[in-house]
C-alpha atoms as a PDB file:
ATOM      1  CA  UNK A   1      97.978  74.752 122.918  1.00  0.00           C
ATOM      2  CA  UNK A   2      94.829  77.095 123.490  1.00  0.00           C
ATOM      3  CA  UNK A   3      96.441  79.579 125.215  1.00  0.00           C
ATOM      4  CA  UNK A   4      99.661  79.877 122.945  1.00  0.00           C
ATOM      5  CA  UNK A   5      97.161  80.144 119.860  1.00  0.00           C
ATOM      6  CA  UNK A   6      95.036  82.828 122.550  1.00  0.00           C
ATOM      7  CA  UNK A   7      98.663  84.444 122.532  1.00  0.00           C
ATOM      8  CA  UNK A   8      98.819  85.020 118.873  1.00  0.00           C
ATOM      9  CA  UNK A   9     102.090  82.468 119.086  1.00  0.00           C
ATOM     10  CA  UNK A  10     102.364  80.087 115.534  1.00  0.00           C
ATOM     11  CA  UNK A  11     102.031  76.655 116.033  1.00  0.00           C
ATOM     12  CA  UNK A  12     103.748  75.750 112.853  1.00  0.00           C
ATOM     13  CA  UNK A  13     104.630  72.086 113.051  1.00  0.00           C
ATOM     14  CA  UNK A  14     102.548  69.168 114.362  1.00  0.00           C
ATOM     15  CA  UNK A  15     105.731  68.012 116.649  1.00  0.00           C
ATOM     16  CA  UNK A  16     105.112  71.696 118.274  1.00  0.00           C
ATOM     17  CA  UNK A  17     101.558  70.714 118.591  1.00  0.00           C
ATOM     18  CA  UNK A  18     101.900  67.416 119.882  1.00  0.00           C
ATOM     19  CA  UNK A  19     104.443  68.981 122.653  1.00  0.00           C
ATOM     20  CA  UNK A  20     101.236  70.933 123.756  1.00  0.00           C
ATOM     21  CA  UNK A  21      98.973  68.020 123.523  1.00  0.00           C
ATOM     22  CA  UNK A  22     101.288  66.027 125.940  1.00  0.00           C
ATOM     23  CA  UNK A  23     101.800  69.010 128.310  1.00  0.00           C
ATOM     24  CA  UNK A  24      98.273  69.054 128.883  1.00  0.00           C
ATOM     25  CA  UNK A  25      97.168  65.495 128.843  1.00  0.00           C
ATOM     26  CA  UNK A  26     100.188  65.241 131.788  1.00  0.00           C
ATOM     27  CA  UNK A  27      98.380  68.201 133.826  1.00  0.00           C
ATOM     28  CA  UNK A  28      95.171  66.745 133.206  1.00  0.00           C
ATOM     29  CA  UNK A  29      96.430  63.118 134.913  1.00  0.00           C
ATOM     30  CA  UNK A  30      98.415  64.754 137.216  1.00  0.00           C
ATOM     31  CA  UNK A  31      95.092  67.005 138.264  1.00  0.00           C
ATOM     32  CA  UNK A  32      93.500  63.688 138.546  1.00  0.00           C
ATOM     33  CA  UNK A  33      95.684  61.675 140.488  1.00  0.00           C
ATOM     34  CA  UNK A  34      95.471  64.586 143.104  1.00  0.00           C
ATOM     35  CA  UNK A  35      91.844  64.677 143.478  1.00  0.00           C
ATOM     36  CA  UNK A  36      91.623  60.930 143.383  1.00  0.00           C
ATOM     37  CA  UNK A  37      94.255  60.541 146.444  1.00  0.00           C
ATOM     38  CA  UNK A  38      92.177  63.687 148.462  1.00  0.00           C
ATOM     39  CA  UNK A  39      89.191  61.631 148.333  1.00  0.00           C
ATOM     40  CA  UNK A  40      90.825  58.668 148.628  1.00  0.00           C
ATOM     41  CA  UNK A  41      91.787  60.826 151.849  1.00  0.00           C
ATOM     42  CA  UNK A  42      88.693  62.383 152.658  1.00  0.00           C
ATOM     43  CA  UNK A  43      86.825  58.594 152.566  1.00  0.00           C
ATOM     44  CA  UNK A  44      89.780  55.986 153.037  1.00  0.00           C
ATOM     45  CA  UNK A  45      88.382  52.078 152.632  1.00  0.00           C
ATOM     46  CA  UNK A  46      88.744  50.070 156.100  1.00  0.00           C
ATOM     47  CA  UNK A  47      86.384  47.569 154.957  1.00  0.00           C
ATOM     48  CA  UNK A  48      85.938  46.602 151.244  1.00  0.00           C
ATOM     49  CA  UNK A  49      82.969  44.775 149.528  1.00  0.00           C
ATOM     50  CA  UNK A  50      83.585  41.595 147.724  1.00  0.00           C
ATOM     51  CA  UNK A  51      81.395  41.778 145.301  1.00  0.00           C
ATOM     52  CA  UNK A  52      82.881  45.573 144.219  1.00  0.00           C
ATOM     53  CA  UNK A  53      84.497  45.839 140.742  1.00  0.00           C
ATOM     54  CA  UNK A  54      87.503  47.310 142.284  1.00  0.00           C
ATOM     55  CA  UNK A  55      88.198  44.408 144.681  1.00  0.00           C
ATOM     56  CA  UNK A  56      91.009  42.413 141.924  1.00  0.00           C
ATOM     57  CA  UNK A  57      90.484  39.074 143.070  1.00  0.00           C
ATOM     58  CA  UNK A  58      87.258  38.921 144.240  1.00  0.00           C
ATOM     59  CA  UNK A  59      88.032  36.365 147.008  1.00  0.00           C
ATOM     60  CA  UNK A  60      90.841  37.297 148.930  1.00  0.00           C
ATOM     61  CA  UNK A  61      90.380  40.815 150.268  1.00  0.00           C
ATOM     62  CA  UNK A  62      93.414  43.050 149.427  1.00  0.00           C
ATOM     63  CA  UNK A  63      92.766  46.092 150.798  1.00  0.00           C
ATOM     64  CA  UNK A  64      95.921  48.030 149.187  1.00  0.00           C
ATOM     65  CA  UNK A  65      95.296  46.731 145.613  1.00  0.00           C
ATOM     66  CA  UNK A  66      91.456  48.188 146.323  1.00  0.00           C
ATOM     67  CA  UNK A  67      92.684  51.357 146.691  1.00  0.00           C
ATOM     68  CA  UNK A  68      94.904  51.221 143.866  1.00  0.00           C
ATOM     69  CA  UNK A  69      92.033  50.020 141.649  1.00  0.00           C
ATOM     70  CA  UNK A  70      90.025  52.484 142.990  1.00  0.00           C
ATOM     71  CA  UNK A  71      92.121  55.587 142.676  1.00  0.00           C
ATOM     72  CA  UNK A  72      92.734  54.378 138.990  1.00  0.00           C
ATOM     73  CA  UNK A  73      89.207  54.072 138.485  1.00  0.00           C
ATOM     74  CA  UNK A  74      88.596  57.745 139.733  1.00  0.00           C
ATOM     75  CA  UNK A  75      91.089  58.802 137.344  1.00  0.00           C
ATOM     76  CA  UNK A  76      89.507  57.358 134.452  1.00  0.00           C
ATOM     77  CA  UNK A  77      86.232  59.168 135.253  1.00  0.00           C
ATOM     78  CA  UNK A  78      87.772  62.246 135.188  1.00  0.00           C
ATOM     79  CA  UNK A  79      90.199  62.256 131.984  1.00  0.00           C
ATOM     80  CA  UNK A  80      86.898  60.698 130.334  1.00  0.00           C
ATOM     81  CA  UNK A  81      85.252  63.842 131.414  1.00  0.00           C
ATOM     82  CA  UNK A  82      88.389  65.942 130.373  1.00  0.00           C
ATOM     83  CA  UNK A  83      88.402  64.397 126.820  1.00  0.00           C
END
C-alpha cells in the first residue's frame, strides 16, 4: 500500500486497502518462512533438549515436530518484528 500511495495511485475503498494489507502480510510470512528454513539449514537439530520450549511433548523426543515448532517459532519473531 506504501508504494501505490508513493505512486500517487488512489486508494479509494478499504476492500482496495485491505488487498494491499494482505499482499504484504503474505510477503512478509513468506520472507519469514525462507529465512527460518535457511537457518533451519545453516544449524539443523540432530540432538534436541528436553527441557526446550519447542520440544511438544516434552518426553518423547520428536525430532521432526522440533523443527516444525522451531521454524514456527522463528517466524513469529520476525512478523513480531515486522508489525
Amino acid at each position: 500500500m506504501a508504494s501505490a500511495v508513493a505512486a500517487g495511485n488512489d486508494v479509494d475503498t478499504a476492500d482496495t486497502a485491505l488487498r494491499y494489507a494482505q499482499a504484504d502480510i503474505a510477503r512478509a510470512v513468506n520472507y519469514a518462512g525462507m529465512e527460518a528454513l535457511k537457518q533451519m539449514g545453516e544449524t539443523p537439530v540432530i540432538e534436541m533438549d528436553n527441557s526446550s520450549q519447542y520440544n511438544p511433548g516434552g518426553i518423547e523426543p520428536d525430532i521432526a515436530e522440533f523443527n516444525r515448532n522451531w521454524a514456527k517459532g522463528m517466524i513469529n519473531y520476525t512478523l513480531n518484528q515486522f508489525i
